[in-house]
C-alpha atoms as a PDB file:
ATOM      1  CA  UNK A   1     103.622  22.508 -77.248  1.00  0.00           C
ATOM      2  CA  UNK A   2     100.674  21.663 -74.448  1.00  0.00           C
ATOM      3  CA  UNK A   3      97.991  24.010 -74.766  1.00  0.00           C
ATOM      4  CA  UNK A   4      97.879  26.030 -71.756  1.00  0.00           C
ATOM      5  CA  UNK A   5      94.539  27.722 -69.934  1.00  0.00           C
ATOM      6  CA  UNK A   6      94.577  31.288 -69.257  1.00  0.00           C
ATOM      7  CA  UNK A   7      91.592  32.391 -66.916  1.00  0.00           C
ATOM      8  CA  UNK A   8      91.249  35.659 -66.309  1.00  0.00           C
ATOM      9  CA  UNK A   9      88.632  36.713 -63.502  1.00  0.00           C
ATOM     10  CA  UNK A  10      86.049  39.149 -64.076  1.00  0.00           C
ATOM     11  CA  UNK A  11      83.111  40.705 -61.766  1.00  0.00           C
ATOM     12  CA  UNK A  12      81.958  44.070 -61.162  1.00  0.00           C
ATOM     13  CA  UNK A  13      84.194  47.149 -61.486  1.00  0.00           C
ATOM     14  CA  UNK A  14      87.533  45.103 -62.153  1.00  0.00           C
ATOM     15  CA  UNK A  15      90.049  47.834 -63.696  1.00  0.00           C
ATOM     16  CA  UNK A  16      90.350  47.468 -67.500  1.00  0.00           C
ATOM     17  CA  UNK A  17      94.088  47.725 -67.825  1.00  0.00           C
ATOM     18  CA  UNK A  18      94.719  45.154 -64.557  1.00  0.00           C
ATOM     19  CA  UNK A  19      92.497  42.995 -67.191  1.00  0.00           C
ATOM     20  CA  UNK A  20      93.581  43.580 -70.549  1.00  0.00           C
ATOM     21  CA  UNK A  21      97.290  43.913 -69.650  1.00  0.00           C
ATOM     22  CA  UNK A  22      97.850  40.441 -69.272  1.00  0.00           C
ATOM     23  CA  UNK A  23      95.920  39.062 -71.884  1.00  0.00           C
ATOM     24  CA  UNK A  24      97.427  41.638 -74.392  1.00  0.00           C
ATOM     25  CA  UNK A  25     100.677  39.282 -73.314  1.00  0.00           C
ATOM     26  CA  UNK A  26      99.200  36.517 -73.938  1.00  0.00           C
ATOM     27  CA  UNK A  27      97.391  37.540 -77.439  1.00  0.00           C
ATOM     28  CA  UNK A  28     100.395  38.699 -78.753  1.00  0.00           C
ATOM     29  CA  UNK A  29     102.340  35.728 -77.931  1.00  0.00           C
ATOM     30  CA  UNK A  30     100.409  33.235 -79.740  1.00  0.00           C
ATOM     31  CA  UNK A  31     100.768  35.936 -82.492  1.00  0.00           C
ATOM     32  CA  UNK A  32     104.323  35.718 -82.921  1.00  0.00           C
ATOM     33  CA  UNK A  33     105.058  32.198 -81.534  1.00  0.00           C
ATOM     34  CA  UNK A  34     105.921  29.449 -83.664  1.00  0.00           C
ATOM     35  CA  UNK A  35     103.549  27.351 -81.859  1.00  0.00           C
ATOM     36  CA  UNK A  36     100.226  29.404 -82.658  1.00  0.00           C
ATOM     37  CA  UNK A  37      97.316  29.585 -80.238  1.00  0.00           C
ATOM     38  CA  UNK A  38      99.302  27.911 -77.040  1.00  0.00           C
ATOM     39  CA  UNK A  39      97.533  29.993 -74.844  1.00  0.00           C
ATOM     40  CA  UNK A  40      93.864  29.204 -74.561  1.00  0.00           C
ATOM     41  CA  UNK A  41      92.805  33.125 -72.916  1.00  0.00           C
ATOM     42  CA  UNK A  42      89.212  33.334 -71.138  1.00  0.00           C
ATOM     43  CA  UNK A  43      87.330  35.223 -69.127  1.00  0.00           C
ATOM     44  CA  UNK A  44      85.348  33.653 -66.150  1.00  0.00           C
ATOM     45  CA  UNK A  45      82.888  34.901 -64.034  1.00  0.00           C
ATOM     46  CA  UNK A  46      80.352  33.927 -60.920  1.00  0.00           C
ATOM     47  CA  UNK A  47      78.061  33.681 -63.906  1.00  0.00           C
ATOM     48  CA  UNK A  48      76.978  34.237 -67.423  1.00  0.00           C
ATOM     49  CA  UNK A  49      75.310  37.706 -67.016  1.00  0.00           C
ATOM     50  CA  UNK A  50      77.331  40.731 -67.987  1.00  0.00           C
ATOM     51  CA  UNK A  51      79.453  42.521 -66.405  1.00  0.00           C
ATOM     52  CA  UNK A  52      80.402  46.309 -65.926  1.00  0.00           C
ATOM     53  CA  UNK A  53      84.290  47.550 -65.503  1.00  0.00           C
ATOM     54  CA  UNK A  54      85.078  50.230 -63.507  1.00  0.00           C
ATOM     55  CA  UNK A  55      82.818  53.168 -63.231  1.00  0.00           C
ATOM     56  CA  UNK A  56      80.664  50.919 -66.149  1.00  0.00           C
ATOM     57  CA  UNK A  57      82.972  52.505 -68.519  1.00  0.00           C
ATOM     58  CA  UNK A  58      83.219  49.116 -70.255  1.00  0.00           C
ATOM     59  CA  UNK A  59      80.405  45.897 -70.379  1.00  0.00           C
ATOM     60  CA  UNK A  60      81.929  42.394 -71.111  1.00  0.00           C
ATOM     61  CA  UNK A  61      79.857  38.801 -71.223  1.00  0.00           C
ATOM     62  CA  UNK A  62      82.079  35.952 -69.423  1.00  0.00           C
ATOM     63  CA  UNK A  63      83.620  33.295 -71.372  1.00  0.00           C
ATOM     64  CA  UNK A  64      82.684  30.929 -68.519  1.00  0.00           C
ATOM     65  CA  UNK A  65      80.938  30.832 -65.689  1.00  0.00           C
ATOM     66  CA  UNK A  66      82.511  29.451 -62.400  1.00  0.00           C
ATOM     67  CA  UNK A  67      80.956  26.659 -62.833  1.00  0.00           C
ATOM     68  CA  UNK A  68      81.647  25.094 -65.941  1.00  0.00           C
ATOM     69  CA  UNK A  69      85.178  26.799 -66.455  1.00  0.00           C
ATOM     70  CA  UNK A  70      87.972  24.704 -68.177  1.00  0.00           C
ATOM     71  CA  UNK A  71      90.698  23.604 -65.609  1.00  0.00           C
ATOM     72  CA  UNK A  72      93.087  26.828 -65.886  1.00  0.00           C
ATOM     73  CA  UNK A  73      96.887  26.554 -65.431  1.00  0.00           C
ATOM     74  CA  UNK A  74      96.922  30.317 -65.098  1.00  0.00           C
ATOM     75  CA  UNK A  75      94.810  32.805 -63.214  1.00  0.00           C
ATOM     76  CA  UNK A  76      94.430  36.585 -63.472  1.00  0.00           C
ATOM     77  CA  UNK A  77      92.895  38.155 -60.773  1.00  0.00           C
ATOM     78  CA  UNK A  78      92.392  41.498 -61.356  1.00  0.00           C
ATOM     79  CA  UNK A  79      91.835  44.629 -58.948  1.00  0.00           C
ATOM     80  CA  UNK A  80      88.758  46.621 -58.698  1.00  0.00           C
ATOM     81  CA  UNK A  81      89.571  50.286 -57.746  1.00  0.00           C
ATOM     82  CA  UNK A  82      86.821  51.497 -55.362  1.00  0.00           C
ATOM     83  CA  UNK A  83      84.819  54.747 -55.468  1.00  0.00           C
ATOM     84  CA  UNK A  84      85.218  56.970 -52.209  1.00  0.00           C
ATOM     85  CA  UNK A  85      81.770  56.927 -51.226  1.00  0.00           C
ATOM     86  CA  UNK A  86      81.338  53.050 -51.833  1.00  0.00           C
ATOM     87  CA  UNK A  87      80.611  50.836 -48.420  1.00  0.00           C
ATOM     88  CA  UNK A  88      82.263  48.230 -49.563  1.00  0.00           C
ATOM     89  CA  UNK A  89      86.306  47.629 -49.017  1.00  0.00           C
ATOM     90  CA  UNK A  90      88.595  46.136 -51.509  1.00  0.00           C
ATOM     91  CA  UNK A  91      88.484  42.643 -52.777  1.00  0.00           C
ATOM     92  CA  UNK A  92      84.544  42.576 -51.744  1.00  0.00           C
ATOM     93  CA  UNK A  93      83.856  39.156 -53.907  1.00  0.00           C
ATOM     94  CA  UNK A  94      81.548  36.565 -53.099  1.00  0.00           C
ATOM     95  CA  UNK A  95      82.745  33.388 -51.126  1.00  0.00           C
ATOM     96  CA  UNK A  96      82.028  31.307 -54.418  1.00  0.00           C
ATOM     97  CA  UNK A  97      84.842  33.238 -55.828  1.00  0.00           C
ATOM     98  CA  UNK A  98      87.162  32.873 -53.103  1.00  0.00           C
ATOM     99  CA  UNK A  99      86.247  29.134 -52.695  1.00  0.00           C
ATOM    100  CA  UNK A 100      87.021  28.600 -56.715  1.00  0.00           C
ATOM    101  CA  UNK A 101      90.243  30.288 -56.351  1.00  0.00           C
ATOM    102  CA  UNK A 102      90.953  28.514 -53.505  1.00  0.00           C
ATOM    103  CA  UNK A 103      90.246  24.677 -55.119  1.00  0.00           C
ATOM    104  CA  UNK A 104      91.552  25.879 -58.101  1.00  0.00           C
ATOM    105  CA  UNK A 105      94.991  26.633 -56.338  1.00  0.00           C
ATOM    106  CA  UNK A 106      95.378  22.766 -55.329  1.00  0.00           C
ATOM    107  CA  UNK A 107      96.189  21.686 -58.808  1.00  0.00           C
ATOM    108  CA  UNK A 108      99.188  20.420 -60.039  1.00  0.00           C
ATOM    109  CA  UNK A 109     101.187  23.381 -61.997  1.00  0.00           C
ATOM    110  CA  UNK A 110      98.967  25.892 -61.306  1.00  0.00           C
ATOM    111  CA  UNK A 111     100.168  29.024 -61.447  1.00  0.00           C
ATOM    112  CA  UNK A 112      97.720  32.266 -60.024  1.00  0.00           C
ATOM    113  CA  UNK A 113      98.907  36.092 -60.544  1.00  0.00           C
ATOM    114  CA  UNK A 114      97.099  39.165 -58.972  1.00  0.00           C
ATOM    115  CA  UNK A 115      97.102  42.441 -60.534  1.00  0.00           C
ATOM    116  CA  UNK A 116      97.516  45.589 -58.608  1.00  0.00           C
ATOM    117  CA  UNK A 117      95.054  45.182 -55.961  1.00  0.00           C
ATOM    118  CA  UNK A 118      93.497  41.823 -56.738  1.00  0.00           C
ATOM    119  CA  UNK A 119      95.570  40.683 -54.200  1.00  0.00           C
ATOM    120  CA  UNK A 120      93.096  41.529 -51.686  1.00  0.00           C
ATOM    121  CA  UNK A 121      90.964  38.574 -53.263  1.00  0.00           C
ATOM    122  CA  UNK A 122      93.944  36.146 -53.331  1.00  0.00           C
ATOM    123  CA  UNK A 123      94.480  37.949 -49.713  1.00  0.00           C
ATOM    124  CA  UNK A 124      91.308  36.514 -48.584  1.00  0.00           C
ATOM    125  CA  UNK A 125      92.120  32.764 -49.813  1.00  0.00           C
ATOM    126  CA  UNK A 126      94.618  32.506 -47.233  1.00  0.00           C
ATOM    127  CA  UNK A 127      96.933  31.539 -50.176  1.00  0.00           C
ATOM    128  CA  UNK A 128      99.697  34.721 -49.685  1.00  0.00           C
ATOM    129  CA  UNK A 129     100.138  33.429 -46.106  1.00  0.00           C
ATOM    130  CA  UNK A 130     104.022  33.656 -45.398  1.00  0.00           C
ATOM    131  CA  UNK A 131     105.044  34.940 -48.447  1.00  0.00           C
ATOM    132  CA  UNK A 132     106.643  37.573 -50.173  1.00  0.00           C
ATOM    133  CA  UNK A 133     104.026  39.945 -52.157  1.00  0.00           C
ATOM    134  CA  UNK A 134     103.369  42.984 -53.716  1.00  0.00           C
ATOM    135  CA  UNK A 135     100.764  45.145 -54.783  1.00  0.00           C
ATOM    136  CA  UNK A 136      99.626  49.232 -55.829  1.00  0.00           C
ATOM    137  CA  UNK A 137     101.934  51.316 -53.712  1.00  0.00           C
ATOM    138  CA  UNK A 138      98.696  53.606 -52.161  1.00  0.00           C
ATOM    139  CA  UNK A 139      97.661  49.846 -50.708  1.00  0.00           C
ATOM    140  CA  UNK A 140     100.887  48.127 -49.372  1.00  0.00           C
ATOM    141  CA  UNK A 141     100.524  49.958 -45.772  1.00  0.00           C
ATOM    142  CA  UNK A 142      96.866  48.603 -45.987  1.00  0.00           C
ATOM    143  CA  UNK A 143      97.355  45.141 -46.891  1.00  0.00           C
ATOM    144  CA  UNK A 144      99.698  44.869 -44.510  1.00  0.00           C
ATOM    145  CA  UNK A 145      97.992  45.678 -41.472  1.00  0.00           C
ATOM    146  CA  UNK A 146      94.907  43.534 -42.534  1.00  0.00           C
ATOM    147  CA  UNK A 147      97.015  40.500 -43.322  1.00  0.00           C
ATOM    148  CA  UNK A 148     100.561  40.936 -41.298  1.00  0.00           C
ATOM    149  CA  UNK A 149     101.645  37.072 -42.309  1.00  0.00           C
ATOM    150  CA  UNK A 150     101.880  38.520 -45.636  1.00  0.00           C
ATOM    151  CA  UNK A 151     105.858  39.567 -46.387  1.00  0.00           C
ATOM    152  CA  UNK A 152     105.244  42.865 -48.542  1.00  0.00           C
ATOM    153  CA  UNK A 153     107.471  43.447 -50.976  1.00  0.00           C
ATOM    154  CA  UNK A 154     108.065  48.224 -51.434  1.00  0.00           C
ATOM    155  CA  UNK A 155     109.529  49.732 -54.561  1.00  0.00           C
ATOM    156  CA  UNK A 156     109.774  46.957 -57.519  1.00  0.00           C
ATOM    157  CA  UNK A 157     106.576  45.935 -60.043  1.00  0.00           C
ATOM    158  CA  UNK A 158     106.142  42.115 -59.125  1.00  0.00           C
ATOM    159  CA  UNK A 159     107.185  39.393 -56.957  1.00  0.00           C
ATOM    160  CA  UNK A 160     107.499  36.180 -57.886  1.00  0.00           C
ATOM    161  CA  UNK A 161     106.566  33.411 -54.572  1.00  0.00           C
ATOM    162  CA  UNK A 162     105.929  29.764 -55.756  1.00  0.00           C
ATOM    163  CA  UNK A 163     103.398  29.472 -57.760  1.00  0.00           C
ATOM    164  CA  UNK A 164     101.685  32.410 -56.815  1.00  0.00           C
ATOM    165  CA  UNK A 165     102.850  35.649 -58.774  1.00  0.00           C
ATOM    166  CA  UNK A 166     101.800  39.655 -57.045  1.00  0.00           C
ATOM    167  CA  UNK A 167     102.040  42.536 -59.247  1.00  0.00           C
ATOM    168  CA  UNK A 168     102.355  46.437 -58.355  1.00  0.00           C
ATOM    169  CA  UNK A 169      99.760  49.094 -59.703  1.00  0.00           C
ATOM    170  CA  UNK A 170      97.667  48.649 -63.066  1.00  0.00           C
ATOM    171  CA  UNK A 171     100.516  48.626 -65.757  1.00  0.00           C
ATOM    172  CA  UNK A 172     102.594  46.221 -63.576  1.00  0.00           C
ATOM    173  CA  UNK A 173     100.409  43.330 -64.748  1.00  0.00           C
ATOM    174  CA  UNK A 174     102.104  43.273 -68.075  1.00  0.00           C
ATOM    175  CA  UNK A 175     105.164  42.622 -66.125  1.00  0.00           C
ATOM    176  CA  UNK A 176     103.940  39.739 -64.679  1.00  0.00           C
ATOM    177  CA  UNK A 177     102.505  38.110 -67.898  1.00  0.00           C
ATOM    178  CA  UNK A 178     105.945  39.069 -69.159  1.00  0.00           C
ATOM    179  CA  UNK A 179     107.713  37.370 -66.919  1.00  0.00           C
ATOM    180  CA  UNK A 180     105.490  34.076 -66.540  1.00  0.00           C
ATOM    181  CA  UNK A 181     106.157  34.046 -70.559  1.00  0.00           C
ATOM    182  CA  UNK A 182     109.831  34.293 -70.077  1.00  0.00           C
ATOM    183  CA  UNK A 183     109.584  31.156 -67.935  1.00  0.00           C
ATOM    184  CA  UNK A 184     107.519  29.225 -70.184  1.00  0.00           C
ATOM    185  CA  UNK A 185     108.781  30.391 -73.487  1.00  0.00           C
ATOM    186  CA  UNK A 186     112.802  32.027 -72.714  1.00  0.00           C
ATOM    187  CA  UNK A 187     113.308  35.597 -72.158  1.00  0.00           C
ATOM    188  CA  UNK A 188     114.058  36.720 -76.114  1.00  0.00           C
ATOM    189  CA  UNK A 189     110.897  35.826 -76.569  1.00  0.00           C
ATOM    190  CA  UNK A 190     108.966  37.635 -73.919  1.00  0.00           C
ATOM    191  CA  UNK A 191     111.309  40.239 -74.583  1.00  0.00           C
ATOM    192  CA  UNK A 192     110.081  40.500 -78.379  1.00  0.00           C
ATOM    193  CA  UNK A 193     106.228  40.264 -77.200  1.00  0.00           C
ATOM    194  CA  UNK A 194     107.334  43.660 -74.884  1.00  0.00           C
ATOM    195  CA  UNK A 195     109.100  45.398 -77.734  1.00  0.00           C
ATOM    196  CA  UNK A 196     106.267  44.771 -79.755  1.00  0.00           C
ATOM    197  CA  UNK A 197     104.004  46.163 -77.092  1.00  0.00           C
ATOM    198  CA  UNK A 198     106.407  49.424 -77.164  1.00  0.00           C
ATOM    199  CA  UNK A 199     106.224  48.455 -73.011  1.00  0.00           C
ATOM    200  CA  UNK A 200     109.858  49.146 -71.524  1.00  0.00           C
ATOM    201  CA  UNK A 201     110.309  46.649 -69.040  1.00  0.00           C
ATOM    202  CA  UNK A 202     113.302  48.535 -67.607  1.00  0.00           C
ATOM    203  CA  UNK A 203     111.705  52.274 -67.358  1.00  0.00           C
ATOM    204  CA  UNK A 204     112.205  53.043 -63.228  1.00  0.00           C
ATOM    205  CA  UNK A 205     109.298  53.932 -60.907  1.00  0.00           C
ATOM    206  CA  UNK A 206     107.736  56.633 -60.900  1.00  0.00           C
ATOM    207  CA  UNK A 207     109.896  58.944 -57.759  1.00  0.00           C
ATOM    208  CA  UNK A 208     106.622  59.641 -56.568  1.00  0.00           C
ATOM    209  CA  UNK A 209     105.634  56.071 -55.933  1.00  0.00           C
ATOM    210  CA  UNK A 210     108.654  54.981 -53.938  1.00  0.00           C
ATOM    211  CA  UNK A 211     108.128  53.953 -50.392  1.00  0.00           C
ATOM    212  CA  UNK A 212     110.712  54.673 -47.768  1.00  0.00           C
END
């Protein structure tokens, strides 16, 4: 089986679990796949110098820096959760980064996947455009009044569009990994990876997350 890129995006104050959700997908399914290490997992950055999850809780050292990244055929874009007294608004990323995800995007196969809200980065590459989406339900109203061409998605974990996957709050990521697995692999497999993650694909919402 083709070895397959997955580049997860990194930079200052992304949320752990939006991170290492996915990749725990990934991990465990060249664990338990007959075809061991298919999925090449990285983390890239603007650059080489390290960086600090949310509230610094965590420090991490890129894989790769923008510039000398392999060619992924997945990308993770996390979300960073922002403090209340920060000036800055969500998905506050260089224009490198944008730019990257944006070139990136024109390739062949490609397949890019926010997490929670990381999809105010792929927001910004003009790449959700008249599509369906998703993202945290706190941000939905939000998202949708900064970018109205975007068809929000209430009430479910991801939404699938293309190429281009969206994911509801934090946990939700796994769900997306899951599911891009299911399409590359079949869903007994991506199934097993979720049992063996003790992750209940089925569980319902939380009531108190529902939007009317």
């Amino acid at each position: 089986m083709t070895k397959i890129n997955v580049a997860v995006l990194v930079y200052p104050g992304f949320e752990l679990i939006d991170m290492n959700g996915p990749i725990d997908v990934f991990v465990k399914a060249n664990r338990y796949n007959q075809h061991k290490n298919v999925y090449q997992v990285f983390t890239v950055a603007e650059s080489l110098d390290e960086i600090r999850s949310e509230h610094s809780t965590v420090r991490i050292t890129p894989d790769y820096a923008l510039s000398n990244s392999p060619q992924p055929d997945i990308i993770v874009i996390p979300g960073k959760i922002m403090s209340t007294d920060s000036p800055e608004g969500f998905g506050s990323v260089s224009n490198e980064l944008i730019t990257w995800i944006k070139k990136q995007a024109q390739h062949t196969g490609i397949t890019i996947m926010s997490v929670c809200v990381g999809i105010y980065i792929l927001a910004k590459t003009g790449l959700l455009a008249n599509r369906r989406a998703t993202t945290h339900w706190l941000s939905i109203s939000d998202v949708q009044e900064q970018y109205p061409d975007i068809m929000l998605v209430k009430n479910v974990r991801f939404v699938p569009d293309g190429n281009i996957i969206t994911t509801g709050g934090v946990t939700s990521g796994i769900d997306g990994a899951l599911y891009l697995l299911e399409t590359m692999e079949d869903p007994d497999f991506s199934q097993k990876i979720a049992d063996i993650m003790v992750y209940n694909r089925e569980a319902p919402l939380p009531p108190n997350t529902l939007l009317t």
